[in-house]
Protein backbone atom coordinates (compact mmCIF):
# COMPACT_ATOMS: atom_id res chain seq x y z
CA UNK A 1 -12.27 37.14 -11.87
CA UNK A 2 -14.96 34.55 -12.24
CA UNK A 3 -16.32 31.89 -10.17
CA UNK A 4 -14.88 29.18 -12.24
CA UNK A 5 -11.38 30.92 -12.63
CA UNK A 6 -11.23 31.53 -8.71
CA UNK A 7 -11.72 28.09 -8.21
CA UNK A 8 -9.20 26.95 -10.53
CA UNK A 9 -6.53 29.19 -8.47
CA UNK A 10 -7.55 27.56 -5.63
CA UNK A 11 -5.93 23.85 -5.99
CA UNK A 12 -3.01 22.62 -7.71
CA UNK A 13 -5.12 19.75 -8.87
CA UNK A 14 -7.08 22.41 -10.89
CA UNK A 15 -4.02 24.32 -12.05
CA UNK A 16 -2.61 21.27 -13.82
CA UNK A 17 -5.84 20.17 -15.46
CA UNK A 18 -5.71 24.04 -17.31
CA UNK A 19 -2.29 23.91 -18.28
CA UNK A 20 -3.19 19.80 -19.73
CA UNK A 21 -5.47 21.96 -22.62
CA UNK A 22 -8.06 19.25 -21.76
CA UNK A 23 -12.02 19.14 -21.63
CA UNK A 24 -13.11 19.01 -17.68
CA UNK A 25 -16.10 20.03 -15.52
CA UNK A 26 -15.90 21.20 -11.87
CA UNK A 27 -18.53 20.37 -9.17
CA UNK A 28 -18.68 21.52 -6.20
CA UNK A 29 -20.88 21.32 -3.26
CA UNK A 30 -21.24 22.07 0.73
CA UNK A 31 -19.13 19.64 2.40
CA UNK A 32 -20.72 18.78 5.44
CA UNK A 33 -17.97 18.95 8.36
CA UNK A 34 -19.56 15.84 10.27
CA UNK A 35 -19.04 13.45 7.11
CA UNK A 36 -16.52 11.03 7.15
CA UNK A 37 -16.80 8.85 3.69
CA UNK A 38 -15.87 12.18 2.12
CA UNK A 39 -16.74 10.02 -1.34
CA UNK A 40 -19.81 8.53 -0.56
CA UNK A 41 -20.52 12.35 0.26
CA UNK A 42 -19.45 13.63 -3.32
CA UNK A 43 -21.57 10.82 -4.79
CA UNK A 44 -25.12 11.42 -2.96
CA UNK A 45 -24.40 15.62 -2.92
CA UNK A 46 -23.42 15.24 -7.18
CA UNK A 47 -26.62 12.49 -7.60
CA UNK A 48 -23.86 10.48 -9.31
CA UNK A 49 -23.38 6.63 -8.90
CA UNK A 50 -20.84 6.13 -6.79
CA UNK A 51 -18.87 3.54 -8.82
CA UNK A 52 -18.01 6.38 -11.07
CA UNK A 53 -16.31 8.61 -7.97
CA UNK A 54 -12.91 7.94 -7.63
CA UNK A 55 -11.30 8.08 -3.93
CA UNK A 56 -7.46 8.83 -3.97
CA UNK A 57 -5.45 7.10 -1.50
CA UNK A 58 -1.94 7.88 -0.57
CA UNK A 59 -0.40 4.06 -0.07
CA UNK A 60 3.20 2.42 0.37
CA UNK A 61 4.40 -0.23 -1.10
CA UNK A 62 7.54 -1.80 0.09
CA UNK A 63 7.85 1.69 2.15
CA UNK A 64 7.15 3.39 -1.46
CA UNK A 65 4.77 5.75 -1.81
CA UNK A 66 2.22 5.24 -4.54
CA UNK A 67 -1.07 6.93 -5.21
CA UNK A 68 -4.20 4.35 -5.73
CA UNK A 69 -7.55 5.39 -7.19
CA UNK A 70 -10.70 2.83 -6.07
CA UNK A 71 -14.41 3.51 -6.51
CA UNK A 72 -16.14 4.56 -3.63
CA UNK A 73 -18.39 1.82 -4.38
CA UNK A 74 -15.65 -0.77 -3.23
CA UNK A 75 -12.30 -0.62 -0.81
CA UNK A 76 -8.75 -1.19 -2.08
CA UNK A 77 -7.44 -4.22 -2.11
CA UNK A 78 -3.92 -3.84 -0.64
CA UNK A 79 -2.50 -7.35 -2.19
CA UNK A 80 -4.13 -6.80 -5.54
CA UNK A 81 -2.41 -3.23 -5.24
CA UNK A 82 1.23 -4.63 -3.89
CA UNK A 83 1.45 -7.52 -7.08
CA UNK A 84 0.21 -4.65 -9.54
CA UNK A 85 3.27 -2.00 -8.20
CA UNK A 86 5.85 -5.23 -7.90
CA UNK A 87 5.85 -5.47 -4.48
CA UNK A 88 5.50 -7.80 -1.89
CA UNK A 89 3.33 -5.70 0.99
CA UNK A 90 1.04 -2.13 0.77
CA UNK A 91 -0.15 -0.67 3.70
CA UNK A 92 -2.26 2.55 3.96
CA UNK A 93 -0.17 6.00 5.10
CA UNK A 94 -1.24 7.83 8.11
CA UNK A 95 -3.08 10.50 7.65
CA UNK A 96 -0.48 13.10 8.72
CA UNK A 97 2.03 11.54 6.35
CA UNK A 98 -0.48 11.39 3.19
CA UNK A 99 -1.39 15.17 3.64
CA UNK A 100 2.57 16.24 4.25
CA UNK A 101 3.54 14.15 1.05
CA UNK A 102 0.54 15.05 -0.67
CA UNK A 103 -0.18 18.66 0.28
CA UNK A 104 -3.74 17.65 0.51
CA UNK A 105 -6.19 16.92 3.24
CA UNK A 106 -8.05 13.93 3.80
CA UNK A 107 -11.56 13.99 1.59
CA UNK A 108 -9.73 16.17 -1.30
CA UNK A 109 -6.47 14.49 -2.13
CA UNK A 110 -6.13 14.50 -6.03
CA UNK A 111 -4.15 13.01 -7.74
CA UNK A 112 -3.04 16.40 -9.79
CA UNK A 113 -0.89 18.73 -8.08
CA UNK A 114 0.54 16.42 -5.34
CA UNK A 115 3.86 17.55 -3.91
CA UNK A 116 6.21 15.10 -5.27
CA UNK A 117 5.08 13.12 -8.14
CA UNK A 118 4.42 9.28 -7.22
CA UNK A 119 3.48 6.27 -9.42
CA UNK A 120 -0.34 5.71 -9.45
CA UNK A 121 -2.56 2.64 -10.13
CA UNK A 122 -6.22 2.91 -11.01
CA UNK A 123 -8.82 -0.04 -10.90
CA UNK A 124 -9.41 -1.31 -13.96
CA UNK A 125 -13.12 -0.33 -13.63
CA UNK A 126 -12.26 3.49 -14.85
CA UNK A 127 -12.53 2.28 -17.99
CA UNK A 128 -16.19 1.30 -17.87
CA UNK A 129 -17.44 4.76 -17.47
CA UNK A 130 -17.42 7.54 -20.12
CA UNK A 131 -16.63 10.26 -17.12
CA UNK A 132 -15.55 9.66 -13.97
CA UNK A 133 -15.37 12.04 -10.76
CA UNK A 134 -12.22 12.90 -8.70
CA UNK A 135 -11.20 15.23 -5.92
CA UNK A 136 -9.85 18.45 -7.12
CA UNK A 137 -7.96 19.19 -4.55
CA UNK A 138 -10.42 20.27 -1.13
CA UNK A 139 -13.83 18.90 0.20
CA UNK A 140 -16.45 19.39 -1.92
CA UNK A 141 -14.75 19.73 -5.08
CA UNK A 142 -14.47 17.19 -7.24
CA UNK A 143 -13.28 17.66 -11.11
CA UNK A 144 -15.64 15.43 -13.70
CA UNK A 145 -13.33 13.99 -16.75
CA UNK A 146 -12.93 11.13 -19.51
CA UNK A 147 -11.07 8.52 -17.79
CA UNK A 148 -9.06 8.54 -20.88
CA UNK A 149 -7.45 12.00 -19.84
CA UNK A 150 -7.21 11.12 -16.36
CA UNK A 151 -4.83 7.72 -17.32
CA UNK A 152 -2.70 9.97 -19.44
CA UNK A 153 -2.13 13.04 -17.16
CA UNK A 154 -1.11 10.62 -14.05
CA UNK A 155 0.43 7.67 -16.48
CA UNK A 156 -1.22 5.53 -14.81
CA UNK A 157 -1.33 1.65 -14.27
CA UNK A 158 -4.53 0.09 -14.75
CA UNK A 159 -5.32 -3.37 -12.66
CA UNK A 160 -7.90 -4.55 -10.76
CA UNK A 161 -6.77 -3.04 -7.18
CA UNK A 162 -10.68 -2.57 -5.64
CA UNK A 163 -13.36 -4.84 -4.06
CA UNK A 164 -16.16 -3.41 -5.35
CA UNK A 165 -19.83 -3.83 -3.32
C-alpha cells in the first residue's frame, strides 16, 4: 500500500474526496503538539498564505448545528453567520460537543466525513482563490482543492461570515 493510499484510509474526510472522482492534493506536515492556531500552523508549515487555509468550525445556530468555513486570516463573524443560516443567534460548540458530532478533533475537523451531515456556510472569499487548503481530517493534514469542488461536495452557502485581518 502506498503512502498516499494509507493516508487516504486514514480519515473519512479523505475517503469521500476519492469516492467524489475529483482532482485533490494532500499535504501533510509535523504538527507540533504545543500549537494552538492549528491553521495559522498549516499555513506557515505549507508556506501558503493564510487567507487561502480554511478553518472548519462546528457552530449552532438557534441550537442547530452548522459547519462554518473562515480563513485563518480572519475570525467568524457569528451575526454575519446567524442572518446567512436564518437565524437569530450562533454561538461556537464546545469542544467536546464539536468532536462527538463531528468525529473529529480540534485542529483537523473537515468538513468531509463528519458524522451526521450538517448545513455549511463558507465566506464568500473562497471564491477569490484558485485552490484553497482544508483539514483532512487530523493535525497536519490538510487536503489542497478548487474551491469550486469544495462548494459542490458540502453544498454549501456562500456569504460573507469572516472578519478578515
Amino acid at each position: 500500500m502506498s503512502r498516499l493510499t494509507q493516508v487516504a484510509a486514514a480519515t473519512p474526510a479523505l475517503r469521500v474526496l476519492g469516492l467524489a472522482g475529483i482532482e485533490y492534493s494532500v499535504h501533510e506536515y509535523e504538527h507540533d503538539p504545543r500549537a494552538r492556531r492549528y491553521g495559522g500552523e498549516a499555513a506557515e508549515k505549507l508556506g501558503v498564505e493564510p487567507d487561502r487555509v480554511f478553518k472548519t468550525l462546528h457552530i449552532l445556530v438557534d441550537a442547530e448545528p452548522v459547519t462554518a468555513l473562515v480563513p485563518v486570516s480572519g475570525q467568524l463573524d457569528l451575526k454575519a453567520l446567524a442572518s446567512a443560516a436564518g437565524g437569530k443567534k450562533a454561538t461556537l460548540a464546545g469542544v467536546a460537543e464539536a468532536e462527538r458530532r463531528t468525529g473529529y478533533v480540534t485542529g483537523g475537523m473537515s468538513p468531509f466525513g463528519q458524522r451526521a451531515a450538517t448545513p455549511v456556510y463558507i465566506d464568500d472569499s473562497v471564491t477569490e482563490h484558485h485552490s484553497v487548503f482544508i483539514s483532512a481530517g487530523r493535525r497536519g493534514l490538510e487536503i489542497e482543492m478548487r474551491p469550486h469542488d469544495l462548494l459542490m461536495l458540502t453544498n454549501a452557502s456562500v456569504a460573507r461570515i469572516a472578519q478578515l485581518d
